[in-house]
Structures are given as C-alpha cells and as structure tokens.
Protein backbone atom coordinates (compact mmCIF):
# COMPACT_ATOMS: atom_id res chain seq x y z
CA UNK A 1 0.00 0.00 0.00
CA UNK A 2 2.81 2.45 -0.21
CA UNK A 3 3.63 5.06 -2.63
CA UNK A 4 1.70 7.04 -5.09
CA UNK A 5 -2.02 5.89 -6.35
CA UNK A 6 -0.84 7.41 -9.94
CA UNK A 7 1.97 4.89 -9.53
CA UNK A 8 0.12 1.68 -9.62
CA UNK A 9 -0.20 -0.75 -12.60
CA UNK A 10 -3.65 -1.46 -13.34
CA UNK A 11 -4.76 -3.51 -15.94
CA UNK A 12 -5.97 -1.94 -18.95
CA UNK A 13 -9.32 -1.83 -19.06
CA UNK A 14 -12.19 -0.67 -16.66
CA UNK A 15 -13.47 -2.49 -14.16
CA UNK A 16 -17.12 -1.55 -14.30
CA UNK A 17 -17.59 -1.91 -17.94
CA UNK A 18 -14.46 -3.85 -19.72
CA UNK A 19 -13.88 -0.47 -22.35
CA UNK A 20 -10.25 -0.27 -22.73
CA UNK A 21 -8.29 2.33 -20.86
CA UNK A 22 -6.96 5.36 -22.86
CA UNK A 23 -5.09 8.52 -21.98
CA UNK A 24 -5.00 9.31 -18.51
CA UNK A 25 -7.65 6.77 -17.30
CA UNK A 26 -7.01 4.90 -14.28
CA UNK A 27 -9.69 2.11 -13.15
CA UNK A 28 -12.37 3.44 -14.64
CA UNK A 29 -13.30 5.11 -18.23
CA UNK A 30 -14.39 8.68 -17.49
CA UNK A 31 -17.79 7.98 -18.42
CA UNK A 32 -17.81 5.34 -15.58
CA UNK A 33 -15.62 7.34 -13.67
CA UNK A 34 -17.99 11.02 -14.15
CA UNK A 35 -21.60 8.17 -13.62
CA UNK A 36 -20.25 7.05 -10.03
CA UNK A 37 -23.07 7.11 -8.15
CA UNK A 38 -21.84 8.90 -5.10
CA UNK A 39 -23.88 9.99 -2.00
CA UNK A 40 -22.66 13.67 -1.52
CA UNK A 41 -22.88 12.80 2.16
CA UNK A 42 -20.11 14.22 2.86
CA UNK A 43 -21.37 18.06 1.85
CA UNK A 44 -23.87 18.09 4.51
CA UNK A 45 -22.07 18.51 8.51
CA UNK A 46 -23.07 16.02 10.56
CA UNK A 47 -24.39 13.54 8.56
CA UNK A 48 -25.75 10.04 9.78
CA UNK A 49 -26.95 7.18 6.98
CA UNK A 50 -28.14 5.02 9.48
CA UNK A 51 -29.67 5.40 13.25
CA UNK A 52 -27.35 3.21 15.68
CA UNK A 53 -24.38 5.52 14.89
CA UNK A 54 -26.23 8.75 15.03
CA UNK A 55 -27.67 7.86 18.69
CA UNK A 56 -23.99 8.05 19.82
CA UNK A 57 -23.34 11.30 21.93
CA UNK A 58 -19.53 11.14 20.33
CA UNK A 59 -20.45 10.83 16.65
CA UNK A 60 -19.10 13.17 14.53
CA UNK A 61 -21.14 11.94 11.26
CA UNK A 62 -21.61 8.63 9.40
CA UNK A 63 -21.21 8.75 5.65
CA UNK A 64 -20.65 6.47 2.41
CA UNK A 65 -18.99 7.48 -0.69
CA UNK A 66 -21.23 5.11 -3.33
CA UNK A 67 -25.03 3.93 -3.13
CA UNK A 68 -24.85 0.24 -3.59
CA UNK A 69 -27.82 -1.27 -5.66
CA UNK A 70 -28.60 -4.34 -6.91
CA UNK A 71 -28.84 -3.79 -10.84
CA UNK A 72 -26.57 -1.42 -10.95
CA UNK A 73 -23.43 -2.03 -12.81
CA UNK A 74 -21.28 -0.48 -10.26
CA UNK A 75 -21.95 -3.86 -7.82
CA UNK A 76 -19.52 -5.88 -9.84
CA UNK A 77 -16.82 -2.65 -8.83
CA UNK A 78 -17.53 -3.52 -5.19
CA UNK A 79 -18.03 -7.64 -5.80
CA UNK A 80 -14.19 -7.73 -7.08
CA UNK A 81 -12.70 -5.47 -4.51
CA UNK A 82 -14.27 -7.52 -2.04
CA UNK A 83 -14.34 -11.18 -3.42
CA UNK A 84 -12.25 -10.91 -6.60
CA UNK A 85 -9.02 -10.49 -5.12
CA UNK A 86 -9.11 -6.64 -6.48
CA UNK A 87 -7.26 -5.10 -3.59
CA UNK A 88 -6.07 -2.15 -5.74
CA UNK A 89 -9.85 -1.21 -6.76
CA UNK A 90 -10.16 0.07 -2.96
CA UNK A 91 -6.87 1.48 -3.09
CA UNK A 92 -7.85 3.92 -5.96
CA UNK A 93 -11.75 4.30 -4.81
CA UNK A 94 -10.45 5.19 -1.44
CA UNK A 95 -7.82 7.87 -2.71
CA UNK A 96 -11.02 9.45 -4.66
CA UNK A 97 -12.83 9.29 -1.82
CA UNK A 98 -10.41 11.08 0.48
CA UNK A 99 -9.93 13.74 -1.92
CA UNK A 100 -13.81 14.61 -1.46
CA UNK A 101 -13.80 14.50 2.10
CA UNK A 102 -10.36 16.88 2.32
CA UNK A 103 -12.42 19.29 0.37
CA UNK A 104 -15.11 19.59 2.64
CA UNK A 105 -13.13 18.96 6.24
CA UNK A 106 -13.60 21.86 8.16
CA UNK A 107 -12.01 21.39 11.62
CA UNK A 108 -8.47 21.72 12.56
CA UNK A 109 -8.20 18.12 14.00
CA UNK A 110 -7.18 16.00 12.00
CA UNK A 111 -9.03 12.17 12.54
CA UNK A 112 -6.91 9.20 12.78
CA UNK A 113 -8.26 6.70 10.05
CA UNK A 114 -8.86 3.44 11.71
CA UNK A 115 -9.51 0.37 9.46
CA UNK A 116 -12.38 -1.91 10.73
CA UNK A 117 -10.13 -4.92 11.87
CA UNK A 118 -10.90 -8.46 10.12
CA UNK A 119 -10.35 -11.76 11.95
CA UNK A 120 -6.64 -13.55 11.01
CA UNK A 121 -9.16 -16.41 9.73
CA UNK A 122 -10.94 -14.51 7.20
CA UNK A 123 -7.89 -12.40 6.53
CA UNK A 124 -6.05 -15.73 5.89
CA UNK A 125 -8.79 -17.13 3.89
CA UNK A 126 -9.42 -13.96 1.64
CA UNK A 127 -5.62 -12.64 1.98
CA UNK A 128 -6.09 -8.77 2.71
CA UNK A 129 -8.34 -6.87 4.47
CA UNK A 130 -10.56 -4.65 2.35
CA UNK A 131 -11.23 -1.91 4.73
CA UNK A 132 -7.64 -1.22 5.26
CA UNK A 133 -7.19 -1.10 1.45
CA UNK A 134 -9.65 1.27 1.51
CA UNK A 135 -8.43 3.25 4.61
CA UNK A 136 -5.03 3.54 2.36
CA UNK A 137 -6.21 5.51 -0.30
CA UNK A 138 -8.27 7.53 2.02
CA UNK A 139 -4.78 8.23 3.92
CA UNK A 140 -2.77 8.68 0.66
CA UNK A 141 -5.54 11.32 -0.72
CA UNK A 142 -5.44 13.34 2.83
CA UNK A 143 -2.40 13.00 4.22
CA UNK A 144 -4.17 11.83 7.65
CA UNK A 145 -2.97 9.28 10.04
CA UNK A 146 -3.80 4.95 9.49
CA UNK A 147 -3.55 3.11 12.02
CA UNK A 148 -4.17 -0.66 11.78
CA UNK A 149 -3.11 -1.96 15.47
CA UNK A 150 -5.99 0.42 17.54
CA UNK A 151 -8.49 -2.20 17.66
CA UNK A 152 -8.46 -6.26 16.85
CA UNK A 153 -11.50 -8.54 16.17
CA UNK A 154 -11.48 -10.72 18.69
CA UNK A 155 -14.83 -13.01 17.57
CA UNK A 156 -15.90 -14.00 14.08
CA UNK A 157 -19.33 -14.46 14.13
CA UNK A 158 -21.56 -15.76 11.14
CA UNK A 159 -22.38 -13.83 7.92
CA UNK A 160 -24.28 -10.55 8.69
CA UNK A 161 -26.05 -11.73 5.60
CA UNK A 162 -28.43 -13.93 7.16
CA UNK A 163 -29.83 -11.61 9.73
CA UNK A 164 -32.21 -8.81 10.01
CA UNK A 165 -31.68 -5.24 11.43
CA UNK A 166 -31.71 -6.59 15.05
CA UNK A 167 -30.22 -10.14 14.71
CA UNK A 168 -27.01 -8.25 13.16
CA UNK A 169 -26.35 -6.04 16.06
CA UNK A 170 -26.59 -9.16 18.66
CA UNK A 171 -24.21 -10.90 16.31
CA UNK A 172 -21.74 -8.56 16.43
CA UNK A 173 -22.08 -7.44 20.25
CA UNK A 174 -18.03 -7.82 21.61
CA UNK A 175 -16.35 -8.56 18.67
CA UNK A 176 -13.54 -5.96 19.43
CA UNK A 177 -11.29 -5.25 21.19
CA UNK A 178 -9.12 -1.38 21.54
CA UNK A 179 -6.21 -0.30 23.01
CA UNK A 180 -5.92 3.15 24.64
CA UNK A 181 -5.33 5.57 22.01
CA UNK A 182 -4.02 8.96 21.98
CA UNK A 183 -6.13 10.45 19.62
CA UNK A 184 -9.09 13.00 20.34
CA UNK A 185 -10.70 12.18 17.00
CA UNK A 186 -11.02 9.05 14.56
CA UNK A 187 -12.52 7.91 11.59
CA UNK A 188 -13.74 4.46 11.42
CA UNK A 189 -13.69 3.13 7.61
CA UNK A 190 -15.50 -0.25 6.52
CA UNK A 191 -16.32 -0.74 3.06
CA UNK A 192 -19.90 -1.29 3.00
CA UNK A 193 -22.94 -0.23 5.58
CA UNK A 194 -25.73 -2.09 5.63
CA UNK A 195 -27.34 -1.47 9.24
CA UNK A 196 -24.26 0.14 11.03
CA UNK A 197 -23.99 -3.02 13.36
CA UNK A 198 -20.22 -3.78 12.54
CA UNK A 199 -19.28 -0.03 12.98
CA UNK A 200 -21.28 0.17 16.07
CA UNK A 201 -20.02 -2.76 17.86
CA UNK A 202 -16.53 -1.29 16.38
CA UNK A 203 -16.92 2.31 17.79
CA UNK A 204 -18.67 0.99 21.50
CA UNK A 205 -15.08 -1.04 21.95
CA UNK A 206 -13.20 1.94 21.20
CA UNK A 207 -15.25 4.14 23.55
CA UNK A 208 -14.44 1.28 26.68
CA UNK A 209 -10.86 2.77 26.62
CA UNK A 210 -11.10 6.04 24.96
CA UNK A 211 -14.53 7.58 26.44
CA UNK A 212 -13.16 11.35 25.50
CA UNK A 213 -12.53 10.19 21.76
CA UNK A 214 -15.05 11.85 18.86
CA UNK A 215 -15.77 9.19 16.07
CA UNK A 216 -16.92 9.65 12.47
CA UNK A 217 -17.70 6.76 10.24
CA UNK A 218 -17.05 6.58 6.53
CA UNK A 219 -17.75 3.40 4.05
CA UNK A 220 -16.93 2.88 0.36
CA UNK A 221 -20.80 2.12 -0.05
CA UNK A 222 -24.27 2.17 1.42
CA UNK A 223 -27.02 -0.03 1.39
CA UNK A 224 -29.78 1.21 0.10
C-alpha cells in the first residue's frame, strides 16, 4: 500500500464496464468514472446514513462514498474489490474518496483513520483486508494518520447476511477489542454499511478505553 495511487499498474481496461483504458484513465473510463453514483454525504455537517451511529453522543457523522444497488453495474466494482481479489480497486476508490472529504473537512483536528479490523481467519482465507485497502487511499488522498493496530476482532461471528436489522447487532455485540489511544478524533472506515452493526459494535469497543474520543464513520458504499 505504499507510494503514489498514480503509480500503480492497473490492468488496462475498466473495471465496471471492460472499455479499454486510454489517456489518462485509471480504473475506470471517465464515463464510468464522471456516472459514479456517489452519495454527496459528505457536503452536509453532521451527517448520519443510518440510526445506531447517530444515537452516539460522540459521533461526529456517518457517511458512504457510493449507493450500492442491486442492478446497478457499479456492484460488480464492489463484488471484485471484495471477493475478486481486487485489492487495488479500494486502493484507488479510497484515494477518490479522500480527496472529497479533504475538500469539505472543516475542523483543525485532523481524525486518525482506523480500518475496521478483520479476523486472522478470514484475513487468511481472503488474503487482505478490504477496509484497510480502503483506509489507504483515504490516507494517501489526505495526508491523515492509518492506524491498523488500535483495535483487533477478537470473535468471528456468522455472515451478517443472514440476519435482520436486530439479529445483526446481537451478532456482532463484543467482537472488538481497543487499546488506549491517543487520539481525540477518529474515523472508522468499513467498506460497506448495511445497518451500522459492525461499525457500532466497532466504535462501542473503542469508547471502553477512549470515552473522550469523537468518532466519524465513513464506508466505500451504502445499502440502500
């Protein structure tokens, strides 16, 4: 994950829908590239996608870069950074992701960007950990802090696929574990919210040691 995003070698043609690369293109054509379909979350201060985060007193704002929908043709994007071994795509979606939320940070502080942490099972089994991936470009693009050693899953529970709203926060109830940190403010980074559950279980562990801490969540994409 080091070094410059304009550095990297991807392949040459892009990954939403298989035209071949010219010019300056990275990833994505430009017409995939200009048809994103981001949220604009982060233009509006203070702004929660989804209740369980917003009920905490130390939330600075919960926000996703993409919508994530079914038909659209951007779910393959997401499918192969997840399950395709695509490390790079988050890599490149999380550098233009940071460069949005530079542009519209308006505090001094500067938020430490912590990656939510995958078990060494999964991470084993899938060989990276996408939110990190993620949380790289997002560092690379602002020049903030990563830090991938605040908090460790300690429990891997079953798929949050199979459950509801409420079934998915009892799954993930004390599956972390954090460290005391000295930061005043971090942002947690997953790569897709659904219901919150994993970023709320994530954030709750944090604020056992660090009750002082402000948190702000950010995800490559949202459920609609």
């Amino acid at each position: 994950m080091r070094g410059s995003v304009t550095g990297l070698c991807f392949p040459g043609t892009c990954r939403v829908c298989g035209r071949v690369l010219i010019g300056q293109e990275k990833m994505l054509c430009l017409r995939c590239l200009y048809d994103l379909p981001r949220t604009y979350h982060w233009i509006f201060p203070c702004h929660f996608i989804t209740e369980p985060l917003s009920s905490m007193p130390s939330c600075t704002g919960a926000i996703s870069f993409l919508f994530f929908r079914e038909e659209s043709p951007y779910r393959k994007l997401l499918h192969r950074f997840k399950y395709g071994g695509e490390k790079e795509i988050g890599l490149y979606m999380g550098f233009l992701y940071g460069k949005e939320l530079l542009r519209f940070h308006t505090t001094t502080e500067k938020p430490v960007i912590i990656p939510i942490p995958m078990s060494s099972f999964k991470r084993r089994k899938r060989g990276y950990n996408q939110a990190e991936w993620l949380a790289a470009g997002i560092a690379l693009a602002t020049g903030w802090k990563l830090d991938v050693s605040a908090v460790k899953r300690v429990r891997e529970k079953t798929s949050q696929t199979v459950y509801d709203r409420e079934g998915r926060r009892e799954n993930m109830k004390n599956s972390f574990i954090a460290q005391s940190i000295p930061y005043r403010e971090v942002l947690v980074v997953d790569d897709i919210i659904t219901t919150g559950a994993t970023m709320e279980s994530c954030a709750k562990a944090i604020l056992d040691t660090n009750a002082d801490i402000r948190i702000g969540f950010a995800s490559l994409a949202y459920v609609e």
